[in-house]
C-alpha atoms as a PDB file:
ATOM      1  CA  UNK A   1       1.916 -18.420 -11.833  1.00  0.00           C
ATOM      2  CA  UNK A   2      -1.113 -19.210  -9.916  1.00  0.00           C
ATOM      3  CA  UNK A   3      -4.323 -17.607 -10.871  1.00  0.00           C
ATOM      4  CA  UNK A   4      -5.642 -18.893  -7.531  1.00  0.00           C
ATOM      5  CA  UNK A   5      -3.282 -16.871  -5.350  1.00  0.00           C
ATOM      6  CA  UNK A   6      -5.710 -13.848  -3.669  1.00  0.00           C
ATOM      7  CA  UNK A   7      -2.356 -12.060  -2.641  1.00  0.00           C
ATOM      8  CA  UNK A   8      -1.326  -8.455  -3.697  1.00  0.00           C
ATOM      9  CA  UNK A   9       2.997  -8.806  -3.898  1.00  0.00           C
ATOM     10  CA  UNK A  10       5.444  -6.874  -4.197  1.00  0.00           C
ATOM     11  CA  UNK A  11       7.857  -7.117  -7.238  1.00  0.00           C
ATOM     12  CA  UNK A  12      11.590  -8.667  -6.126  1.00  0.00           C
ATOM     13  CA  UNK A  13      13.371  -5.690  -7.737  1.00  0.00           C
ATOM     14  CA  UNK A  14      11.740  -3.248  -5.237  1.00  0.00           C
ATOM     15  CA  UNK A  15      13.583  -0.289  -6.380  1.00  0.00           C
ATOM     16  CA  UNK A  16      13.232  -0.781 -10.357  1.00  0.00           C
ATOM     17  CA  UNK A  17       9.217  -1.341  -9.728  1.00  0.00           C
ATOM     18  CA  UNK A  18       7.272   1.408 -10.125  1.00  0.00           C
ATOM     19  CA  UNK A  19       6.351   4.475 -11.832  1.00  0.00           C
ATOM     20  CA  UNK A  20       9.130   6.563 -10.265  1.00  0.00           C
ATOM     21  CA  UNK A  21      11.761   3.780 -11.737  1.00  0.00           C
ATOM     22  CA  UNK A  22      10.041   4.344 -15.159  1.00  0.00           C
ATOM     23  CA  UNK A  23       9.986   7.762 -14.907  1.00  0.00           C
ATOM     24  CA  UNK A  24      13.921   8.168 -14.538  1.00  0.00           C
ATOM     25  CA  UNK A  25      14.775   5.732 -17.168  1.00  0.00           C
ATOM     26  CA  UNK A  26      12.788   7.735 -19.397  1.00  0.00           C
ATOM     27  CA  UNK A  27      14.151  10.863 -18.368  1.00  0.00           C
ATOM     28  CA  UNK A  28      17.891   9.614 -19.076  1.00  0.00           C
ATOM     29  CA  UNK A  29      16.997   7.729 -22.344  1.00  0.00           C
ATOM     30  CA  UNK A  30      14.017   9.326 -23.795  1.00  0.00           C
ATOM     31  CA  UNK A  31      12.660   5.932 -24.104  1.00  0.00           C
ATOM     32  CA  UNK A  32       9.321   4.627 -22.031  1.00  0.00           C
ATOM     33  CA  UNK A  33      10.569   0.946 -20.831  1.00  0.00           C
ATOM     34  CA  UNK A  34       7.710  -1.421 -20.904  1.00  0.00           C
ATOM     35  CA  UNK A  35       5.934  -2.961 -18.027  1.00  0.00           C
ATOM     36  CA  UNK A  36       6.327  -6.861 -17.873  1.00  0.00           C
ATOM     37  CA  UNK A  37       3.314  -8.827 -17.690  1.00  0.00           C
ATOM     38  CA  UNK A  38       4.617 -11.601 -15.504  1.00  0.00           C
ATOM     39  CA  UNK A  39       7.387 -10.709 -12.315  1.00  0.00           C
ATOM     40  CA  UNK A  40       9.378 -12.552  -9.497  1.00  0.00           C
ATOM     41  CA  UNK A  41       8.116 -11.357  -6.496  1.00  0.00           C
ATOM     42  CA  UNK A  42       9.908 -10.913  -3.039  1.00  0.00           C
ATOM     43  CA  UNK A  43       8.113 -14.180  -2.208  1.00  0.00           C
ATOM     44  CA  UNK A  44       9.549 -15.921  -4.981  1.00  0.00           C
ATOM     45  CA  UNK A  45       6.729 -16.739  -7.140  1.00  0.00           C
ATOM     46  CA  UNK A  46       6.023 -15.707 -10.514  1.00  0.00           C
ATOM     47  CA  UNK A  47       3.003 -13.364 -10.177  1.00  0.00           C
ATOM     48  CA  UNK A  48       1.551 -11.481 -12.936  1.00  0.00           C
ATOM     49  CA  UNK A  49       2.526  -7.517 -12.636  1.00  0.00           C
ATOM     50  CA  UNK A  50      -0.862  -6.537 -11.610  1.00  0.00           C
ATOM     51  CA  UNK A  51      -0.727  -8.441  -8.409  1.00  0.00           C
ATOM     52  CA  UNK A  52       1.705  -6.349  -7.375  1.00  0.00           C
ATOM     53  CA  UNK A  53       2.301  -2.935  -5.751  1.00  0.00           C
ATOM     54  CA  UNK A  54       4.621  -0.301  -4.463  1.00  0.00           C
ATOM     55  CA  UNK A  55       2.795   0.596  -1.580  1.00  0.00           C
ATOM     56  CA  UNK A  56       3.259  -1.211   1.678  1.00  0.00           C
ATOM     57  CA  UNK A  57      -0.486  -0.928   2.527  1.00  0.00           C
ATOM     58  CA  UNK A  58      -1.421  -2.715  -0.356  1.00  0.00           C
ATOM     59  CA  UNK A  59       1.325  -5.928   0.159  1.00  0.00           C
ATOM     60  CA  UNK A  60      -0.504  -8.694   1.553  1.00  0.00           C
ATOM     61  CA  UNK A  61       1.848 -11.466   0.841  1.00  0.00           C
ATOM     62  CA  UNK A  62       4.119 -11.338   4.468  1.00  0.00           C
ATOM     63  CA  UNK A  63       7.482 -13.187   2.692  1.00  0.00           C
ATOM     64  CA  UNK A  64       7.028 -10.386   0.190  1.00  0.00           C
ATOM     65  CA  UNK A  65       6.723  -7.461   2.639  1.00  0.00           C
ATOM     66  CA  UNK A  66       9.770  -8.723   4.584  1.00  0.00           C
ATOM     67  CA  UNK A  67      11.679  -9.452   1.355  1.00  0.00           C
ATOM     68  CA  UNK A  68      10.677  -5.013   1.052  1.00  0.00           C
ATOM     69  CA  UNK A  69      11.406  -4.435   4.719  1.00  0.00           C
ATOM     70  CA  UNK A  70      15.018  -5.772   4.226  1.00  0.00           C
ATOM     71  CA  UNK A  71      15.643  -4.436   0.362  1.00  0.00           C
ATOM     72  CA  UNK A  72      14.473  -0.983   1.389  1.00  0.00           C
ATOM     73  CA  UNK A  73      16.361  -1.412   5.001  1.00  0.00           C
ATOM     74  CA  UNK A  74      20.121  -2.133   2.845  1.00  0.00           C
ATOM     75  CA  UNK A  75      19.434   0.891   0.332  1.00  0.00           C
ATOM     76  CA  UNK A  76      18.399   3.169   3.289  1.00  0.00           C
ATOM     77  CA  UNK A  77      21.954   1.864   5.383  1.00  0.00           C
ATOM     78  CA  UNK A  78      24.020   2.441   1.450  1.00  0.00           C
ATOM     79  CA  UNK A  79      22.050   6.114   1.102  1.00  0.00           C
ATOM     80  CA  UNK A  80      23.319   7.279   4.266  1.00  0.00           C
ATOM     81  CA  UNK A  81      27.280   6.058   3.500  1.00  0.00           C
ATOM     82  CA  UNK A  82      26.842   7.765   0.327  1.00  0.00           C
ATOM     83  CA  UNK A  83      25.777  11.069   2.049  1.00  0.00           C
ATOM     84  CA  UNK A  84      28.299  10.829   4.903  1.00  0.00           C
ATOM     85  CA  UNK A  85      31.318  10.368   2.176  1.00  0.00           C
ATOM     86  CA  UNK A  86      33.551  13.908   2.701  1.00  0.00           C
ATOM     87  CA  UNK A  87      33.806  15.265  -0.624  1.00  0.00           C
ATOM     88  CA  UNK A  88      30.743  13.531  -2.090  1.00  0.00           C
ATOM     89  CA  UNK A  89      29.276  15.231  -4.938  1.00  0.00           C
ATOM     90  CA  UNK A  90      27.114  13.955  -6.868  1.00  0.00           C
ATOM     91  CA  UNK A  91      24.179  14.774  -4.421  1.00  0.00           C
ATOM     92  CA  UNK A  92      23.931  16.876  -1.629  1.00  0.00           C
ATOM     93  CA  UNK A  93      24.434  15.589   1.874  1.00  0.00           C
ATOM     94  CA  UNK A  94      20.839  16.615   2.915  1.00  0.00           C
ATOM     95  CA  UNK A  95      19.293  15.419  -0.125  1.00  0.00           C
ATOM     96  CA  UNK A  96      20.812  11.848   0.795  1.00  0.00           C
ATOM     97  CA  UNK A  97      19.883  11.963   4.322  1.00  0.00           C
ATOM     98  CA  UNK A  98      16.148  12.924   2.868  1.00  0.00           C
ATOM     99  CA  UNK A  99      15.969   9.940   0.533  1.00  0.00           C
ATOM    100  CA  UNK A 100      17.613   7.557   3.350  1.00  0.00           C
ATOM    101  CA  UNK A 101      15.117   8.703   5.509  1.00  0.00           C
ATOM    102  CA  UNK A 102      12.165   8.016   2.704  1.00  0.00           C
ATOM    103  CA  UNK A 103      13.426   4.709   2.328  1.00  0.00           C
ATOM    104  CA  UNK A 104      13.307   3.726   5.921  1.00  0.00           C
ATOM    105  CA  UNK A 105      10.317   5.213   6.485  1.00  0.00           C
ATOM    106  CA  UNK A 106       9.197   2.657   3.495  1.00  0.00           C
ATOM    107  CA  UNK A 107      10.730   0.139   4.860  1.00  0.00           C
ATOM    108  CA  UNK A 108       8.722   0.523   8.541  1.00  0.00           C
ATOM    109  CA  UNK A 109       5.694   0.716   6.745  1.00  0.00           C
ATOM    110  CA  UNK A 110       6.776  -2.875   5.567  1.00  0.00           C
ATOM    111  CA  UNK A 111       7.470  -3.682   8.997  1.00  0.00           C
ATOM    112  CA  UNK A 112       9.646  -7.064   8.433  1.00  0.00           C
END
């Protein structure tokens, strides 16, 4: 890990980062996961959790926001299958198509 690098990153597992990830896990196991101290970014490099963020505005390392552009590009394309599935119904169709269009929305704002 450098201590030199001046870049904010974004964490490789885009979707498990965050509060929102956190959140969920705790809702389904009653248990509050613990943040790592060190991650693999999108870029590859082992970067200490605090030099890195969920929001696109904040990701300065490029190989990390296009490593987010794609990630977030795939889950938006596997959302909207999931929602167009006759029959699906584990979600709603429109609650799909609402997340699919969150996460390419995300993924513009990473702009790979």
């Amino acid at each position: 890990m450098g201590d030199t690098d001046p870049h904010i990153h974004v964490d490789r597992k885009v979707i498990e980062a965050g509060a929102d990830y956190r959140d969920v896990v705790t809702s389904l196991l009653g248990v509050v996961p613990d943040r790592p101290s060190v991650v693999t970014a999108g870029c590859g490099q082992q970067v200490s959790y605090a030099m890195t963020s969920t929001r696109p505005e904040s990701v300065t390392c490029l190989p990390c926001r296009e490593h987010a552009h794609r990630e977030y590009t795939r889950l938006a394309t596997q959302f909207e299958h999931l929602g167009s599935m006759p029959g699906s119904t584990v979600v709603p169709a429109g609650e799909m198509a609402k997340a699919a269009a969150h996460l390419q929305d995300l993924a513009r704002r990473f702009g790979g």
